[in-house]
N, C-alpha and C. Protein backbone atom coordinates (compact mmCIF):
# COMPACT_ATOMS: atom_id res chain seq x y z
N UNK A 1 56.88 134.46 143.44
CA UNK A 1 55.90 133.57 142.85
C UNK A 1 54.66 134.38 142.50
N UNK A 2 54.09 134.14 141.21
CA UNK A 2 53.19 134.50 140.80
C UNK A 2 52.14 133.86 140.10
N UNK A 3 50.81 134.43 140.23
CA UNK A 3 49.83 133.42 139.28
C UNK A 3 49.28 134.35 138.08
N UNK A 4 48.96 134.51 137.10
CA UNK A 4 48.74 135.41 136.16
C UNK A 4 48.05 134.52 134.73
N UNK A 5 47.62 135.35 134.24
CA UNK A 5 46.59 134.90 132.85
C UNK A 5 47.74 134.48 132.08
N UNK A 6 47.85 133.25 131.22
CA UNK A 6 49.31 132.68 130.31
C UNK A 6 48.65 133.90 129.21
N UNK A 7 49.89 133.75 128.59
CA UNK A 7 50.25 134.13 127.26
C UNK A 7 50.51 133.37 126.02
N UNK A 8 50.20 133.75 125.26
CA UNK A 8 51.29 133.39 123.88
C UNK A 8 52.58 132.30 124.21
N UNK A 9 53.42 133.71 124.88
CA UNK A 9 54.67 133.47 125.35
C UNK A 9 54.66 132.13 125.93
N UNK A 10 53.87 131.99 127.24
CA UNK A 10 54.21 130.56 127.67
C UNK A 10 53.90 129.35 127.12
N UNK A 11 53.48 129.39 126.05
CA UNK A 11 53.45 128.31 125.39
C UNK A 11 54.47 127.37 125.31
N UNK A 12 55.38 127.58 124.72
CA UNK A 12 56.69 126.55 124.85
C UNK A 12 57.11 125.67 126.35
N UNK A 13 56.93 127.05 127.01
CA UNK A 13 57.06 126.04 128.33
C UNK A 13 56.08 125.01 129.00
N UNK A 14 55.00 125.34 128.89
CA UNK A 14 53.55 124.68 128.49
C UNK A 14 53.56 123.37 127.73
N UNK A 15 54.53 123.44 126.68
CA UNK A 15 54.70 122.63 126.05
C UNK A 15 55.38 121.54 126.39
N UNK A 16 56.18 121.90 126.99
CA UNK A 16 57.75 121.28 128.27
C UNK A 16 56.86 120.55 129.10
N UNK A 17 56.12 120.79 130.05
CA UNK A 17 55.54 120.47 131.10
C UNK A 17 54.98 119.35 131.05
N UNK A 18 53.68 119.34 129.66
CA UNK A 18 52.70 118.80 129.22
C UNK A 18 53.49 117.45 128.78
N UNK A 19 54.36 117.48 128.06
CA UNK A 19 54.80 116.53 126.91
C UNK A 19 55.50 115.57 127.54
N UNK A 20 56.13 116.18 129.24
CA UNK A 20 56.79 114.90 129.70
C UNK A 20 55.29 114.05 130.55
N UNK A 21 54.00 114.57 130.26
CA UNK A 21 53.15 113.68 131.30
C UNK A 21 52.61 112.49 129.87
N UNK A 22 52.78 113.68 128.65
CA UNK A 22 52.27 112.74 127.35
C UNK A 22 53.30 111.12 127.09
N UNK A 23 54.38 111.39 127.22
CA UNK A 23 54.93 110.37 126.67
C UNK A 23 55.54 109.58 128.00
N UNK A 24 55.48 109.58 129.48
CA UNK A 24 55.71 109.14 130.49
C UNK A 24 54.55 108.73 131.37
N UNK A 25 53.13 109.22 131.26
CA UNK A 25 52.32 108.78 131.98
C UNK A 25 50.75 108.41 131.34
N UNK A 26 49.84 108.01 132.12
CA UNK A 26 48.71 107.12 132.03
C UNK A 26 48.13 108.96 132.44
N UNK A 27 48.52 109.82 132.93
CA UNK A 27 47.45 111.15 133.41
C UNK A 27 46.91 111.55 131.92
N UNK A 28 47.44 111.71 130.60
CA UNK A 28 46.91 112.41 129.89
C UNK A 28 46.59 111.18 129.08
N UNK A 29 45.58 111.17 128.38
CA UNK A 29 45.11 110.28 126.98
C UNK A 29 45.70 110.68 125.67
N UNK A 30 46.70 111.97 125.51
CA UNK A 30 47.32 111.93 124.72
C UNK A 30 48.14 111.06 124.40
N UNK A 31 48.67 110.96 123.31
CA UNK A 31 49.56 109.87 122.77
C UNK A 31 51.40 110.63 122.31
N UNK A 32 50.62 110.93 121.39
CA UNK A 32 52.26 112.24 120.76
C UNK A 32 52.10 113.82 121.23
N UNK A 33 53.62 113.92 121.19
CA UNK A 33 53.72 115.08 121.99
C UNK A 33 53.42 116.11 121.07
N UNK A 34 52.69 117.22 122.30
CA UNK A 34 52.22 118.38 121.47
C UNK A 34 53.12 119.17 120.80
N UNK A 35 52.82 120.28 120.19
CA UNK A 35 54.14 121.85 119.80
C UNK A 35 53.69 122.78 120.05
N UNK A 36 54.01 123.32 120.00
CA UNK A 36 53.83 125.12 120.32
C UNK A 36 52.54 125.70 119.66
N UNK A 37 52.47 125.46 118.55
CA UNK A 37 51.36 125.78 117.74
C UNK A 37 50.16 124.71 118.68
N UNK A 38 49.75 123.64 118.76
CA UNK A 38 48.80 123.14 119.15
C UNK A 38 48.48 124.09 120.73
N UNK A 39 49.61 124.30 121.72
CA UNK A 39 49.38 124.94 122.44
C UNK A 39 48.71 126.13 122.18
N UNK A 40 49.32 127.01 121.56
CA UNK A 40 48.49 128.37 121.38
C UNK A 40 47.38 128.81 120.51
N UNK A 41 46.84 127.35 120.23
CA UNK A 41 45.73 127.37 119.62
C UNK A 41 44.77 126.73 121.02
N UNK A 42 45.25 125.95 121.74
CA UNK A 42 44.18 125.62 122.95
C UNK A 42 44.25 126.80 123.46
N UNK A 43 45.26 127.95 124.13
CA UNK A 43 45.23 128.98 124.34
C UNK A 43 44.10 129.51 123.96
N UNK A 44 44.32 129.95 122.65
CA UNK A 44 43.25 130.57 121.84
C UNK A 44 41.76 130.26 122.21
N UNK A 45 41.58 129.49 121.80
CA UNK A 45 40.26 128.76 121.87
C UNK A 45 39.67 128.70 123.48
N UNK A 46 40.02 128.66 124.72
CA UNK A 46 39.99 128.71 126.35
C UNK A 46 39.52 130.17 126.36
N UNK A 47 40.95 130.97 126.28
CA UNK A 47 40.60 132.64 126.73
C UNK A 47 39.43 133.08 125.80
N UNK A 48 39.32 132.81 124.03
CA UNK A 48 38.09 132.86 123.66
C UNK A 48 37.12 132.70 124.06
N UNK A 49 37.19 131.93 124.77
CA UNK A 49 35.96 131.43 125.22
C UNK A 49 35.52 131.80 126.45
N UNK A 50 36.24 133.21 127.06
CA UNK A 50 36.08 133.73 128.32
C UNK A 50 36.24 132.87 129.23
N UNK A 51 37.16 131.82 129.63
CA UNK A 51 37.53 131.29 130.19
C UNK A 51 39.12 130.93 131.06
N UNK A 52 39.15 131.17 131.93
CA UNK A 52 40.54 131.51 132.57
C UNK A 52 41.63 130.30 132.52
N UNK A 53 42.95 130.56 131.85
CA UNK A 53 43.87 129.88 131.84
C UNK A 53 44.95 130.46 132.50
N UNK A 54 45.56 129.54 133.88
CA UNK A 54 46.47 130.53 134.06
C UNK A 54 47.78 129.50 134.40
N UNK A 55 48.71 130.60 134.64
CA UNK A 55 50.24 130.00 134.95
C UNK A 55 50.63 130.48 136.28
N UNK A 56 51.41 129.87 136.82
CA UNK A 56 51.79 129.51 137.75
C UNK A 56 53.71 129.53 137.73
N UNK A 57 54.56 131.45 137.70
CA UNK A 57 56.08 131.61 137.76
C UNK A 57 56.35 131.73 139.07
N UNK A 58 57.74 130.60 138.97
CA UNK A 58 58.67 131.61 140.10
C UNK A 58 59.73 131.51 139.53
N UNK A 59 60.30 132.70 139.72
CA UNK A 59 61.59 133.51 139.29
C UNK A 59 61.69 133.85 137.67
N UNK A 60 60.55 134.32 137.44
CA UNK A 60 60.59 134.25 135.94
C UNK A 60 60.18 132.57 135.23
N UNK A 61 60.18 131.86 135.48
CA UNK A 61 59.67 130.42 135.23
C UNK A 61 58.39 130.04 135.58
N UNK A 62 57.57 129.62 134.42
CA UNK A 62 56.62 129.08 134.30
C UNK A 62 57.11 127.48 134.85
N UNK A 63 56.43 127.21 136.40
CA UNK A 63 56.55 125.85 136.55
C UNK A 63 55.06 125.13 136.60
N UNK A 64 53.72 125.13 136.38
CA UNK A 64 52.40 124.86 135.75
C UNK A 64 51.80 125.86 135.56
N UNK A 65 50.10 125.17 135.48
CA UNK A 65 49.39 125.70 134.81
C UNK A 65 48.06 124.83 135.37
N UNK A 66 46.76 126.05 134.91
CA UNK A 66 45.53 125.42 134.93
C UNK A 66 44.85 125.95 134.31
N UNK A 67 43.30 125.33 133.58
CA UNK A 67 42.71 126.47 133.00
C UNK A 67 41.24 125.36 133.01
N UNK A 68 40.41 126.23 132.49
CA UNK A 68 39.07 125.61 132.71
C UNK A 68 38.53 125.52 131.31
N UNK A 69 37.50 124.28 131.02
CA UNK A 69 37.00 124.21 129.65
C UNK A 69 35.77 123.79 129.40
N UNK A 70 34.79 123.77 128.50
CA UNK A 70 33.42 123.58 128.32
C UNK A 70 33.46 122.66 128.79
N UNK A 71 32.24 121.91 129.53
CA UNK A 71 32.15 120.52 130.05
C UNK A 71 30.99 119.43 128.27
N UNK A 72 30.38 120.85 128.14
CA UNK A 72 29.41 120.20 126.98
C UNK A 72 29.37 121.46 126.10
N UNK A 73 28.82 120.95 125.31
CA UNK A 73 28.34 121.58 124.19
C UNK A 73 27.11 122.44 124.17
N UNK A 74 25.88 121.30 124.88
CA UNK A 74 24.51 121.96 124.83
C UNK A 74 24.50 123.52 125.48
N UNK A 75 23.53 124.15 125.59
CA UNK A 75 23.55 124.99 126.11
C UNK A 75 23.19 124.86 127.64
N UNK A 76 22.63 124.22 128.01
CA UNK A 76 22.15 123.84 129.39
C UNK A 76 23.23 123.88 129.97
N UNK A 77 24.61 123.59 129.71
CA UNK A 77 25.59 123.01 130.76
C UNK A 77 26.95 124.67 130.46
N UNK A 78 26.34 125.71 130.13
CA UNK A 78 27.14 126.45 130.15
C UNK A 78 27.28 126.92 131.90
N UNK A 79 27.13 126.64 132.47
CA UNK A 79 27.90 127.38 134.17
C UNK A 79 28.40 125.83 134.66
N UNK A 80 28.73 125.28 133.65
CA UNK A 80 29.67 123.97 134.12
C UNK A 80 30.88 124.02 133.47
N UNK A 81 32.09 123.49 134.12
CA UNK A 81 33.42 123.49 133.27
C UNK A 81 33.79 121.96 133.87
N UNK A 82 34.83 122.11 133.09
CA UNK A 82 36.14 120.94 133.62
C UNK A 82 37.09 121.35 133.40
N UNK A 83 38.24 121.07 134.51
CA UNK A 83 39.41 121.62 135.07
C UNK A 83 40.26 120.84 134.95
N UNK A 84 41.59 121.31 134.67
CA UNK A 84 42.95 120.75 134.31
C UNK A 84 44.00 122.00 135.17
N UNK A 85 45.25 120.95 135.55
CA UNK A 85 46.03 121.05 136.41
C UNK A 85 47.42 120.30 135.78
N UNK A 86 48.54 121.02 135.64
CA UNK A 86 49.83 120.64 135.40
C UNK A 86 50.69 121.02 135.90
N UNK A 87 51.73 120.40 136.56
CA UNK A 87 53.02 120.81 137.48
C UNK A 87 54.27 120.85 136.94
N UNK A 88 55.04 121.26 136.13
CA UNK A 88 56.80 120.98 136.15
C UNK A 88 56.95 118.97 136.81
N UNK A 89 57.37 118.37 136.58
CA UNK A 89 57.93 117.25 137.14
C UNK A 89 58.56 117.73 138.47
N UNK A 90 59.64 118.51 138.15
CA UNK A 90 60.06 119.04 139.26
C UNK A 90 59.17 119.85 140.45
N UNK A 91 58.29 120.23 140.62
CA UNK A 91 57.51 120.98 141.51
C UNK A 91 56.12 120.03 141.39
N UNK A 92 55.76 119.00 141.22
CA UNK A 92 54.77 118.39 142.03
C UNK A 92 54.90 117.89 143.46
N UNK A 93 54.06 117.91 144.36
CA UNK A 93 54.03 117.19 145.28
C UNK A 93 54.49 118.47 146.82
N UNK A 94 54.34 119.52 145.83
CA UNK A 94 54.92 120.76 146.91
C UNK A 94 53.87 121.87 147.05
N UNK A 95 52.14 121.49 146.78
CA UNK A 95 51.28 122.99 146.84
C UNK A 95 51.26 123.58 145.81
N UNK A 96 52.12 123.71 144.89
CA UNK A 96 51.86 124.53 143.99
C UNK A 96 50.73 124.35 143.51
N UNK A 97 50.03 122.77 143.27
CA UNK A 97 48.51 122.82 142.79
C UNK A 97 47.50 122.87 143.25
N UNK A 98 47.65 123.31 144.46
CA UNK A 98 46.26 123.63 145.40
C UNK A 98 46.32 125.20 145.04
N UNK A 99 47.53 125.62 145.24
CA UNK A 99 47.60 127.37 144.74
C UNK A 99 47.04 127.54 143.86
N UNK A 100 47.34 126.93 142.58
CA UNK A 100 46.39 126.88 141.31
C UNK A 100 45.47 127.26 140.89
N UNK A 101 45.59 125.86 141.61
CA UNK A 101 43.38 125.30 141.99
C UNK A 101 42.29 126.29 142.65
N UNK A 102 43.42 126.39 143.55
CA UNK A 102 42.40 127.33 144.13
C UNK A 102 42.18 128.77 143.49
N UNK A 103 43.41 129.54 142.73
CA UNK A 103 42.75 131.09 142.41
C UNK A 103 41.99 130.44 140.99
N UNK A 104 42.24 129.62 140.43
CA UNK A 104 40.96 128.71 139.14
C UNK A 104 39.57 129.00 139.24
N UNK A 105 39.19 128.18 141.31
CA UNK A 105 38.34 127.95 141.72
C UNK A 105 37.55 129.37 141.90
N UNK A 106 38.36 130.01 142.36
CA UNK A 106 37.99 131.31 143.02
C UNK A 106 37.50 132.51 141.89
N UNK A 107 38.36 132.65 140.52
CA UNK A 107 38.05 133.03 138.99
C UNK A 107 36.84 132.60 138.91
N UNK A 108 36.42 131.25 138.64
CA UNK A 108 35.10 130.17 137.72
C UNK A 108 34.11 131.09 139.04
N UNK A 109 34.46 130.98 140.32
CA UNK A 109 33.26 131.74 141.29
C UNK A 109 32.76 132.80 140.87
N UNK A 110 33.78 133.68 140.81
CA UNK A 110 33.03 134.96 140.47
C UNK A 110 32.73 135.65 139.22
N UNK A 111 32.78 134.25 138.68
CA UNK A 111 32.75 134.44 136.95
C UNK A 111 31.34 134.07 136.52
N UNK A 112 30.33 133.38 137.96
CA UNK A 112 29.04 132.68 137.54
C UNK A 112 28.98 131.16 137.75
N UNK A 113 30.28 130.60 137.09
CA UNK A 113 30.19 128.96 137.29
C UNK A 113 29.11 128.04 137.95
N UNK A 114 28.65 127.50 137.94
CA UNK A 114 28.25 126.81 138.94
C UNK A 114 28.91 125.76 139.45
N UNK A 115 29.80 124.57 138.39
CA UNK A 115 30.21 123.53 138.98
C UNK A 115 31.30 123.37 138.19
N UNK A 116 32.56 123.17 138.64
CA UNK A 116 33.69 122.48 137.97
C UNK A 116 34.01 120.73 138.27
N UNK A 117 34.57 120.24 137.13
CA UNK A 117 34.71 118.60 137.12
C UNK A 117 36.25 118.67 137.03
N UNK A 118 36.35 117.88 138.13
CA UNK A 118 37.68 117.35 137.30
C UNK A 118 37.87 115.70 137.05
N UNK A 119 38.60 115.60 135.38
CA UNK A 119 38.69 113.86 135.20
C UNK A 119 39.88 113.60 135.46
N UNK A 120 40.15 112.20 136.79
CA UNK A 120 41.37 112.09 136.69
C UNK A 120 41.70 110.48 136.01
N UNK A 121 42.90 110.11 135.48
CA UNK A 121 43.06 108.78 134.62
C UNK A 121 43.39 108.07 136.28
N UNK A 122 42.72 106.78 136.23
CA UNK A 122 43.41 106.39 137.25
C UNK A 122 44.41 104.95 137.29
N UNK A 123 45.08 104.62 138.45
CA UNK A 123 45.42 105.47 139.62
C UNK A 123 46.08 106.64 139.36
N UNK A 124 45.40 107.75 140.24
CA UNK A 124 46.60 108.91 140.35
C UNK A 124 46.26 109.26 141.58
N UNK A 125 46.52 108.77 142.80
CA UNK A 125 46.46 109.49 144.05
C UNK A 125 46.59 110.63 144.49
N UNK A 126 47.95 111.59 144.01
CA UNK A 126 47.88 112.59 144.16
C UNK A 126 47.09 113.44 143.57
N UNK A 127 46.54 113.50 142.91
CA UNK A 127 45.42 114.42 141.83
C UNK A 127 44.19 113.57 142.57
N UNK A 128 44.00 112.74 142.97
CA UNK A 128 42.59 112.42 143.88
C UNK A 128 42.98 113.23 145.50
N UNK A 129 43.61 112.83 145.87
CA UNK A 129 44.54 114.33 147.27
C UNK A 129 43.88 115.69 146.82
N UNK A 130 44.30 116.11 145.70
CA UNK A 130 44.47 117.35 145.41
C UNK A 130 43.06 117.90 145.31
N UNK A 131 42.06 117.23 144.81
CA UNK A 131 41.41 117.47 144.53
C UNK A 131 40.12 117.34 146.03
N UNK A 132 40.05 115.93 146.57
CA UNK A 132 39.43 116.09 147.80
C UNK A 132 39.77 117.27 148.75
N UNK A 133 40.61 117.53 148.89
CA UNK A 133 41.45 118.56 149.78
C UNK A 133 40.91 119.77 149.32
N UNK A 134 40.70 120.07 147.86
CA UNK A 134 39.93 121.37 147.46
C UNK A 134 38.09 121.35 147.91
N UNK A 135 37.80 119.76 148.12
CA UNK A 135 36.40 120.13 148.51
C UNK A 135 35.43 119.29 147.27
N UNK A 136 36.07 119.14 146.16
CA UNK A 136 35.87 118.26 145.48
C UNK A 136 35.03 116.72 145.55
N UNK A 137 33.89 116.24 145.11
CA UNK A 137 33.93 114.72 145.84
C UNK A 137 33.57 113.90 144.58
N UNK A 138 33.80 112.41 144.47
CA UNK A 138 33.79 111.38 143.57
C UNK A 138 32.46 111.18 142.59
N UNK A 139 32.37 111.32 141.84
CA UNK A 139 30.81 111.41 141.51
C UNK A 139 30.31 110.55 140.15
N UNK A 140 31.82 109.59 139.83
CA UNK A 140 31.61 108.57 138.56
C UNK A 140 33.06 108.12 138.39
N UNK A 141 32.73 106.22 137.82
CA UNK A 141 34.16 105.93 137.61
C UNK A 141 33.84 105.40 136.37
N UNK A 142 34.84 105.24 135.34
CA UNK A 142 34.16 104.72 134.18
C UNK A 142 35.11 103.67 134.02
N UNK A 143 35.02 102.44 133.50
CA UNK A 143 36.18 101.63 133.85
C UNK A 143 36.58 101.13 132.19
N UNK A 144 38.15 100.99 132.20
CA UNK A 144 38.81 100.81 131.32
C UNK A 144 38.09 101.25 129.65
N UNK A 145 38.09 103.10 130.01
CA UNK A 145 37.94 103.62 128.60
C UNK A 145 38.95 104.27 128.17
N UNK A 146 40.12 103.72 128.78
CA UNK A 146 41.40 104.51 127.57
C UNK A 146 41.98 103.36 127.88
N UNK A 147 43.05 103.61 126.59
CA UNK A 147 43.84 102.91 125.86
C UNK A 147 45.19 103.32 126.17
N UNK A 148 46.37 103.03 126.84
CA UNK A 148 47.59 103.96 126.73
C UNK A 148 48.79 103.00 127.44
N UNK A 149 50.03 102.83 126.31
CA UNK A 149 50.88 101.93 126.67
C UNK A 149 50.68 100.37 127.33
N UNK A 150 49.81 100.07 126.16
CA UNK A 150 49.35 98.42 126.09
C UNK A 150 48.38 98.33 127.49
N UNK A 151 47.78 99.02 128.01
CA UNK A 151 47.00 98.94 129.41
C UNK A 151 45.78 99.54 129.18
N UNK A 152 44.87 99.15 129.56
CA UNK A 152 43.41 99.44 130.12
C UNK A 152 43.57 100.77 131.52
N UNK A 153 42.89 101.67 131.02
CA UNK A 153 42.74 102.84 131.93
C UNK A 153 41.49 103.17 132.36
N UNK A 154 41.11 103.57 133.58
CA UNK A 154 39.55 103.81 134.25
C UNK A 154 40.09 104.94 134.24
N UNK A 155 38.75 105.93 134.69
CA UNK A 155 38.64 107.37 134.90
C UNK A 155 37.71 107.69 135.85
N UNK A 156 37.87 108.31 136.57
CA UNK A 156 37.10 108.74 137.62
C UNK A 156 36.70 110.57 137.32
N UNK A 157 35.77 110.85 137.79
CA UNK A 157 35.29 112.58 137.79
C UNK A 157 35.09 113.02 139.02
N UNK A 158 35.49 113.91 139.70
CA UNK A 158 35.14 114.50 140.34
C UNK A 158 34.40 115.52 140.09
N UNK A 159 33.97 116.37 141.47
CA UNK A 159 32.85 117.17 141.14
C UNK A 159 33.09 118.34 142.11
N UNK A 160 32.84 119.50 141.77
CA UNK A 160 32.60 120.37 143.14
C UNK A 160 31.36 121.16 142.60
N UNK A 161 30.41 121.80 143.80
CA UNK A 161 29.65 122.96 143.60
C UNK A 161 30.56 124.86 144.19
N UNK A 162 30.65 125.17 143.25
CA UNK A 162 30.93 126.72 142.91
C UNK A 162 30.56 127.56 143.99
């Protein structure tokens, strides 16, 4: 098992991962599934942006991913990010995303950061787990601002200090 900066390359599988949470769950606000190209253009645009995206193999297999992204625009809020976390279907619920999370956490540290967010759609218990457990705490709920498979969705943010 390894954690390492994605590539190009993992895109497709990236793509795999992502697309069964797009068209099976309330976690992403996407609607249609991504491609390869949309991936390696978020790629693009993350590591551009000196910002760490990474993957998460074992045995040669990309089974997730995490990476960190502007929280704003202004300039004031540059040592702030927000954080994303994706598992294989098959490998949630086993650590792999505290592993993640944590060398993410540990990158954004010694990178300057000051604070990472994470938004989760809710309910998602385990991604509220995952995230208290990192140290993380509740810091806004916004109620029914997405739209996804005829239902009203809240969002909650978490927060950590760096």
């Amino acid at each position: 098992m390894i954690i390492r900066t994605v590539t190009k390359d993992d895109a497709a599988k990236i793509v795999e991962i992502y697309n069964y949470y797009i068209l099976n769950t309330i976690i992403t606000f996407e609607k249609e599934p991504v491609r390869t190209d949309d991936i390696n253009s978020r790629i693009s645009d993350i590591v551009g942006s000196s910002l760490p995206w990474l993957v998460l193999e074992i045995d040669g297999e990309v089974i997730g991913y995490t990476y960190a992204s502007k929280w704003r625009a202004r300039p004031a809020y540059k040592h702030t990010v927000e954080t994303t976390v994706y598992l294989s279907k098959n490998h949630s619920g086993k650590g792999f995303g505290k592993l993640l999370y944590t060398k993410l956490l540990t990158e954004l540290t010694a990178s300057g950061f000051h604070t990472a967010i994470g938004g989760i759609a809710l309910p998602n218990e385990s991604s509220v787990r995952l995230h208290e457990s990192l140290g993380f705490k509740k810091t806004a709920h916004f109620y029914e601002v997405g739209n996804k498979f005829d239902q009203w969705i809240d969002v909650g943010f978490w927060q950590i200090l760096l």
